[in-house]
N, C-alpha and C. Protein backbone atom coordinates (compact mmCIF):
# COMPACT_ATOMS: atom_id res chain seq x y z
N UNK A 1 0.84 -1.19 0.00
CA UNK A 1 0.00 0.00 0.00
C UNK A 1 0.88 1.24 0.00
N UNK A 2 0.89 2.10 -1.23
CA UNK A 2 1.56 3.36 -0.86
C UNK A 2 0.71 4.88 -0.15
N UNK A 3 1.84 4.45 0.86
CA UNK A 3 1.17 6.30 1.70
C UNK A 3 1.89 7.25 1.29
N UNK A 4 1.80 8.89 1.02
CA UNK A 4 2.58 9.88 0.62
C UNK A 4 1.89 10.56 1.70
N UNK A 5 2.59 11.07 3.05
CA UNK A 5 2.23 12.01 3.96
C UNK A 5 2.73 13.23 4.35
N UNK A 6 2.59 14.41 4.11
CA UNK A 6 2.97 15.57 4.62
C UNK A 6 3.25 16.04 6.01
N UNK A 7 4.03 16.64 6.49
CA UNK A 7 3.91 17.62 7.39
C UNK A 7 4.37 18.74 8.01
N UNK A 8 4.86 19.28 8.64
CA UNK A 8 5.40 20.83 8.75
C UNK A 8 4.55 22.05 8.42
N UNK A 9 3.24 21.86 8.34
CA UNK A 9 2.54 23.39 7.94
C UNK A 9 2.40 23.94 9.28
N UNK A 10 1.57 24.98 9.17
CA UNK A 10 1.62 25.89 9.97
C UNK A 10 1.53 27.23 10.35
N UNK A 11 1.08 28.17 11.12
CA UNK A 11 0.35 29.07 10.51
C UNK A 11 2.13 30.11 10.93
N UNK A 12 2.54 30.94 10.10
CA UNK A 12 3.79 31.67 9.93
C UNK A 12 3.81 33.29 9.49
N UNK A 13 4.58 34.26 10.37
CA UNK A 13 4.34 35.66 10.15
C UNK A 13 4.88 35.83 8.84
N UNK A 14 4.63 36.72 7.99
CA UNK A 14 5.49 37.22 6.80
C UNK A 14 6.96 37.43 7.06
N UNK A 15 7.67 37.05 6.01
CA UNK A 15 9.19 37.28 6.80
C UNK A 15 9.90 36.08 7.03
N UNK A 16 8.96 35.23 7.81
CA UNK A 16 9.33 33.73 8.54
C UNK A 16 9.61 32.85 7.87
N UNK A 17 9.84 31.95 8.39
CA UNK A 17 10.11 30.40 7.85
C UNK A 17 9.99 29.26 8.16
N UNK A 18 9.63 27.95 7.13
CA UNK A 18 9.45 27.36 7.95
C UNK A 18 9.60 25.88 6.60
N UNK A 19 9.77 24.61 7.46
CA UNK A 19 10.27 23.42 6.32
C UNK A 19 9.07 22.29 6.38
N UNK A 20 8.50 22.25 4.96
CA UNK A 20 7.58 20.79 5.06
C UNK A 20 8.62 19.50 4.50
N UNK A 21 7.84 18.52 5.58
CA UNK A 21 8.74 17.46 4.96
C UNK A 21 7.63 16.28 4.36
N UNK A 22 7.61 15.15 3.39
CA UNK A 22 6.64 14.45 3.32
C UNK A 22 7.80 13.00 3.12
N UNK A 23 6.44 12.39 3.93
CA UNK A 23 7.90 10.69 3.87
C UNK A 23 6.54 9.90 2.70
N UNK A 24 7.20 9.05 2.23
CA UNK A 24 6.53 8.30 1.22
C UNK A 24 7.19 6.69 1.47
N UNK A 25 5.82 5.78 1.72
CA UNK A 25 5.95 4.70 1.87
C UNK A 25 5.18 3.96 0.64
N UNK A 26 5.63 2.09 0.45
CA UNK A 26 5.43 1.41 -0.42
C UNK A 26 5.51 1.91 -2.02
N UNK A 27 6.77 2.69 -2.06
CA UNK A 27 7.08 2.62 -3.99
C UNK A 27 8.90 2.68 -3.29
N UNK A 28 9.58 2.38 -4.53
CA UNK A 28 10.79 2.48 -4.77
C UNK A 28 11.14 4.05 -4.92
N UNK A 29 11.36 4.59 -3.73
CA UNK A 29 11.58 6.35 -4.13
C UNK A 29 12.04 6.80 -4.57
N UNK A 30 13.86 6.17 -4.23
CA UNK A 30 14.46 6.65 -5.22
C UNK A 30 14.27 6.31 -6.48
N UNK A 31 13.60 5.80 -7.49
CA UNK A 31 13.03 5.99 -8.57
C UNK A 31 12.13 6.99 -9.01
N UNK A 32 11.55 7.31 -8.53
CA UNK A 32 10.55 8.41 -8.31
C UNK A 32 11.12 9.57 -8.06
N UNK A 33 10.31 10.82 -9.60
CA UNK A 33 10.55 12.02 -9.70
C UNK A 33 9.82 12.82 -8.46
N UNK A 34 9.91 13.90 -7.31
CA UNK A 34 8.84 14.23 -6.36
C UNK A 34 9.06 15.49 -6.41
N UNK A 35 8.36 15.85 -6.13
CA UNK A 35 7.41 17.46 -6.09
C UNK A 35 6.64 18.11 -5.52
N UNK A 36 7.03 19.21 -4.71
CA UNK A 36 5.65 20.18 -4.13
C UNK A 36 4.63 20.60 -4.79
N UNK A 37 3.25 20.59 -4.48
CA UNK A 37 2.55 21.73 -5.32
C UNK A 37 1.62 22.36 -4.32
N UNK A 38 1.01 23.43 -4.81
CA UNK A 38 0.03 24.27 -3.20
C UNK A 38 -1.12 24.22 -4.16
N UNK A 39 -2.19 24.71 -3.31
CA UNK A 39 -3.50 25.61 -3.80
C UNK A 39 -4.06 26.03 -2.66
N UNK A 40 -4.12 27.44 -3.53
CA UNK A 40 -4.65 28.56 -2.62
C UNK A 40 -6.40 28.37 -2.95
N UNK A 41 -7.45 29.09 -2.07
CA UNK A 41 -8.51 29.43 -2.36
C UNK A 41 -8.81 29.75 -3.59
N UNK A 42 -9.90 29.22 -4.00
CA UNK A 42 -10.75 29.80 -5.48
C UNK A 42 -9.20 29.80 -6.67
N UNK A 43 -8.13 28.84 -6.15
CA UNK A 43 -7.16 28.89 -7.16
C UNK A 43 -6.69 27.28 -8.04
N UNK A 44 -6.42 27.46 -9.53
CA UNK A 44 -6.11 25.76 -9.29
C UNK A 44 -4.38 25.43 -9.10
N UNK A 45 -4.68 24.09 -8.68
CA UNK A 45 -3.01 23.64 -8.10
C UNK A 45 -2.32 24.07 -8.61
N UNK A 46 -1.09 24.23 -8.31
CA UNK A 46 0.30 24.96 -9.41
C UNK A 46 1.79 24.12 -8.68
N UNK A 47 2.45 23.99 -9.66
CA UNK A 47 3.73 22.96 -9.07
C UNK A 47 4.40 24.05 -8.21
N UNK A 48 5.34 23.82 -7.30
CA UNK A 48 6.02 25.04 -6.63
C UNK A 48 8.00 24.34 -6.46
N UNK A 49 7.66 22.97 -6.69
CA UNK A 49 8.99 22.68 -6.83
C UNK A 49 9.03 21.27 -6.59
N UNK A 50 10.32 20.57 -7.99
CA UNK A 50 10.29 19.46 -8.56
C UNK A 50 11.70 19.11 -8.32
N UNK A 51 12.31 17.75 -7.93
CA UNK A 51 13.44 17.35 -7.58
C UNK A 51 13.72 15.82 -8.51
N UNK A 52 14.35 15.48 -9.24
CA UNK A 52 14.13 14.03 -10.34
C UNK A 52 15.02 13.29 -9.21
N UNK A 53 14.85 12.41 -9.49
CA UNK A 53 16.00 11.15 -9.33
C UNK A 53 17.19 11.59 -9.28
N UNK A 54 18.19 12.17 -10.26
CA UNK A 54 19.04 12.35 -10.25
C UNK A 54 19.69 13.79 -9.46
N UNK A 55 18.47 14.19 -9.24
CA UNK A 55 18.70 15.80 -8.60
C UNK A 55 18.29 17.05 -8.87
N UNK A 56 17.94 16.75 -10.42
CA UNK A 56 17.52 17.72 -10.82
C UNK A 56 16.52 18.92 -10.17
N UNK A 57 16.44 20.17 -10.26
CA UNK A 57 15.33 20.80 -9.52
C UNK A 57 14.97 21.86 -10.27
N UNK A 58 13.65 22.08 -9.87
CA UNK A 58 12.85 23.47 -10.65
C UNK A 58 12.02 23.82 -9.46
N UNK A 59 11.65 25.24 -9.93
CA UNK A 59 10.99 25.94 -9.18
C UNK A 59 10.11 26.82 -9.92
N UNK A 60 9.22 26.88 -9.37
CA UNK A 60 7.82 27.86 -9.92
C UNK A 60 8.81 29.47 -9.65
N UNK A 61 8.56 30.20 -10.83
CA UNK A 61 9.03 31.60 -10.75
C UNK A 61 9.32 32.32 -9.12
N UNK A 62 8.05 32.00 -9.13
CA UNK A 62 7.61 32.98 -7.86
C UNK A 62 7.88 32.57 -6.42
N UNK A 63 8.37 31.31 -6.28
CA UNK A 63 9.63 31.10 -5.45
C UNK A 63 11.01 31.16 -5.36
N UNK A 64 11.09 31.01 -6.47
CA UNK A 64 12.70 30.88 -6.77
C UNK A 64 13.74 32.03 -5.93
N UNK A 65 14.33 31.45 -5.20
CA UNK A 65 15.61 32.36 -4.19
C UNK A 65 15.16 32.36 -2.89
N UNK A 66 13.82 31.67 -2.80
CA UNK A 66 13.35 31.44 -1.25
C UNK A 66 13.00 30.34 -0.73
N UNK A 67 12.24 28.89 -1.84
CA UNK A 67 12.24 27.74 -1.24
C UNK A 67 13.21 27.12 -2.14
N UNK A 68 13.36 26.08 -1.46
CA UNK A 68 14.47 24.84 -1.64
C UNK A 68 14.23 23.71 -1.50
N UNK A 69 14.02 22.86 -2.60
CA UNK A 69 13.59 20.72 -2.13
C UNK A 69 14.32 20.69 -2.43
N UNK A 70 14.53 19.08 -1.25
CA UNK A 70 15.44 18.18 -0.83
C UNK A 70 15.38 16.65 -0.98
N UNK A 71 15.85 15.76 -1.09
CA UNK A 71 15.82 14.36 -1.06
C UNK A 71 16.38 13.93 -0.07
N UNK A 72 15.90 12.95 0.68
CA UNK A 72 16.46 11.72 1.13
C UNK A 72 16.27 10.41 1.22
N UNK A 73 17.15 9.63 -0.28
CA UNK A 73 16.97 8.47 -0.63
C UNK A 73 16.71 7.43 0.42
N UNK A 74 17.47 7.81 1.78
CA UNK A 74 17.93 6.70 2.76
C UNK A 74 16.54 6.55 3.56
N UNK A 75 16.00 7.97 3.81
CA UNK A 75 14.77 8.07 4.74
C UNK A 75 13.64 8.16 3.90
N UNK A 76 13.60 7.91 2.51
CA UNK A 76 12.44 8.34 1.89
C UNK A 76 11.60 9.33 1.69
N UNK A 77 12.01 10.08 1.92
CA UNK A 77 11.51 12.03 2.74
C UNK A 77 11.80 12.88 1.28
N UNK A 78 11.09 13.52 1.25
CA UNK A 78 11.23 15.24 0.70
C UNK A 78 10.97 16.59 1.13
N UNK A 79 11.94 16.90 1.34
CA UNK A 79 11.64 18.06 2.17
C UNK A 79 11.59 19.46 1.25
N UNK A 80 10.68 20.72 1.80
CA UNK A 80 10.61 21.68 1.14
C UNK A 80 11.03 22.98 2.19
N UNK A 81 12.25 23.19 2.17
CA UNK A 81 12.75 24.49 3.38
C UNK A 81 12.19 26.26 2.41
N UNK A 82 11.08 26.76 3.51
CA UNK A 82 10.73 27.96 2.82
C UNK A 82 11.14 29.05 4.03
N UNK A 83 11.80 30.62 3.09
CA UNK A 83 12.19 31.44 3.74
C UNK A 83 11.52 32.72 3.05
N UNK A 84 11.56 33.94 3.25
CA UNK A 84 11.17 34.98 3.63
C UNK A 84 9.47 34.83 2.96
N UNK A 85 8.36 33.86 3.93
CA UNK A 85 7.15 33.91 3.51
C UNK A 85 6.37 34.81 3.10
N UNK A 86 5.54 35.00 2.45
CA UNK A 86 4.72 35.68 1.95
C UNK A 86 3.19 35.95 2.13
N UNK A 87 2.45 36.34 2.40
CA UNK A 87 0.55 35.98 2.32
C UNK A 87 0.59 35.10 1.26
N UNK A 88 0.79 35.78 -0.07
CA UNK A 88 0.76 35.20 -1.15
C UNK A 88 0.97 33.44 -1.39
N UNK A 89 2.18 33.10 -0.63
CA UNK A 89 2.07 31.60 -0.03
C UNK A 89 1.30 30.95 0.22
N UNK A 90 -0.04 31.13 1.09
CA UNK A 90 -0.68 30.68 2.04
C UNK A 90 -1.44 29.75 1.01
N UNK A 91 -1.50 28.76 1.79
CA UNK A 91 -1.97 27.14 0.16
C UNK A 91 -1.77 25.87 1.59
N UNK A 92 -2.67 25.34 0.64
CA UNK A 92 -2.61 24.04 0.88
C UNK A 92 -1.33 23.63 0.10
N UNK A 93 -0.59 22.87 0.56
CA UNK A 93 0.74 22.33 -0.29
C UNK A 93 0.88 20.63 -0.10
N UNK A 94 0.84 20.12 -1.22
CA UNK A 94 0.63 18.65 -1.52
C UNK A 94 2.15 18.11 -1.75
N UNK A 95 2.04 16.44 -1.57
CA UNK A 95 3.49 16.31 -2.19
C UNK A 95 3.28 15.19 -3.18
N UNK A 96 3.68 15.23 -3.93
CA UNK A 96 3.28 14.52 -5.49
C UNK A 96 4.81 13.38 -5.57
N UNK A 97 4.29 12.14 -6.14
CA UNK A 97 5.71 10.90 -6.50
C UNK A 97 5.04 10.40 -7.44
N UNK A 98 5.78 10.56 -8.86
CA UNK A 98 5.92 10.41 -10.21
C UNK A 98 6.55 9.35 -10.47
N UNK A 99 6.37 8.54 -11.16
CA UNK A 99 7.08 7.39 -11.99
C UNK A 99 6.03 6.46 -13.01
N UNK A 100 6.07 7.01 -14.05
CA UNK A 100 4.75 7.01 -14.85
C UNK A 100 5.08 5.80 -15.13
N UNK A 101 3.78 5.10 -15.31
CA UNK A 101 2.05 5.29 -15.26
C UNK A 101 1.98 5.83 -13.76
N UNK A 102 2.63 5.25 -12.60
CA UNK A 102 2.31 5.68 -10.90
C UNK A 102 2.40 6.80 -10.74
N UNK A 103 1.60 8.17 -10.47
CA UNK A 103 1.50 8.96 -9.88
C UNK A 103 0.50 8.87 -8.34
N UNK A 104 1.09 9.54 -7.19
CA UNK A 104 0.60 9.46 -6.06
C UNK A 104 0.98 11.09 -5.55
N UNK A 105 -0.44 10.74 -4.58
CA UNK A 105 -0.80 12.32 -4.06
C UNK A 105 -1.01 12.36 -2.69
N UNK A 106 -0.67 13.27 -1.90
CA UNK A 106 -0.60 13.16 -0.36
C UNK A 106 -1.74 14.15 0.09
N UNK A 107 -2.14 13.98 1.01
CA UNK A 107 -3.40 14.68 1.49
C UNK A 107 -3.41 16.11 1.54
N UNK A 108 -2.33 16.65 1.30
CA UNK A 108 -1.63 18.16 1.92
C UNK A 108 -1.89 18.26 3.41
N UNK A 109 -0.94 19.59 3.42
CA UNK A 109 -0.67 20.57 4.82
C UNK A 109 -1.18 21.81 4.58
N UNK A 110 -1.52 22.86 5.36
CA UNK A 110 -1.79 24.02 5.51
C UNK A 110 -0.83 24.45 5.73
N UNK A 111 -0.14 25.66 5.48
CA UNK A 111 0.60 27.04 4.94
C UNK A 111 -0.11 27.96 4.99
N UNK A 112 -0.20 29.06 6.36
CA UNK A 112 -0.52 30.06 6.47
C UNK A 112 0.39 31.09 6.81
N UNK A 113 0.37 32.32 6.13
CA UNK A 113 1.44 33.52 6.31
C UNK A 113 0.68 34.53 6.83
N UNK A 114 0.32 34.56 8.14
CA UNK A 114 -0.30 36.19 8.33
C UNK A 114 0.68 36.60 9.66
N UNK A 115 0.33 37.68 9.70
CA UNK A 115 0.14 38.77 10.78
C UNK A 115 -0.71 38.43 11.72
């Protein structure tokens, strides 16, 4: 049975920071491409950052120079370290494991940035 579980959200001042991590059980991970994605209210999902197998990484524009994914083959984990938050942030943030035809989706976390 594969689980993909999130966690680290949390509600965070503008400015702040803070790291989601998601562990993923029953697939071969390190095979598997993984990826953040959020959705905000009345918005649809949008990727926010993609890590391959080999390392590769991308980032949605509008993070780029503030979050950062991570791998760990050994623990099965992906982690997403975010710094100078935004309102604009505030999303549900999912964690996605690719290895087509298998795609799997994790329940998300909450990401809140206020004051």
């Amino acid at each position: 049975q594969v689980q993909v579980v999130e966690s680290g959200g949390g509600l965070v001042q503008p400015g702040g920071s803070l790291t989601l991590s998601c562990s993923a059980s029953g697939i071969r991970f390190s095979t598997y491409a993984m990826a953040w994605y959020r959705q905000a209210p009345g918005k649809q999902r949008e990727m926010v950052a993609t890590i391959s197998p080999n390392l590769n990484r991308n980032y949605a524009d509008s993070v780029k120079g503030r979050f950062a994914i991570s791998r760990d083959n050994a623990k099965n984990t992906v982690s997403l370290r975010m710094i100078s938050l935004k309102p604009e942030d505030t999303a549900v943030y999912y964690c996605h494991a690719l290895n087509p035809p298998n795609a799997y989706w994790g329940q998300g976390t909450q990401v809140t940035v206020s004051s």
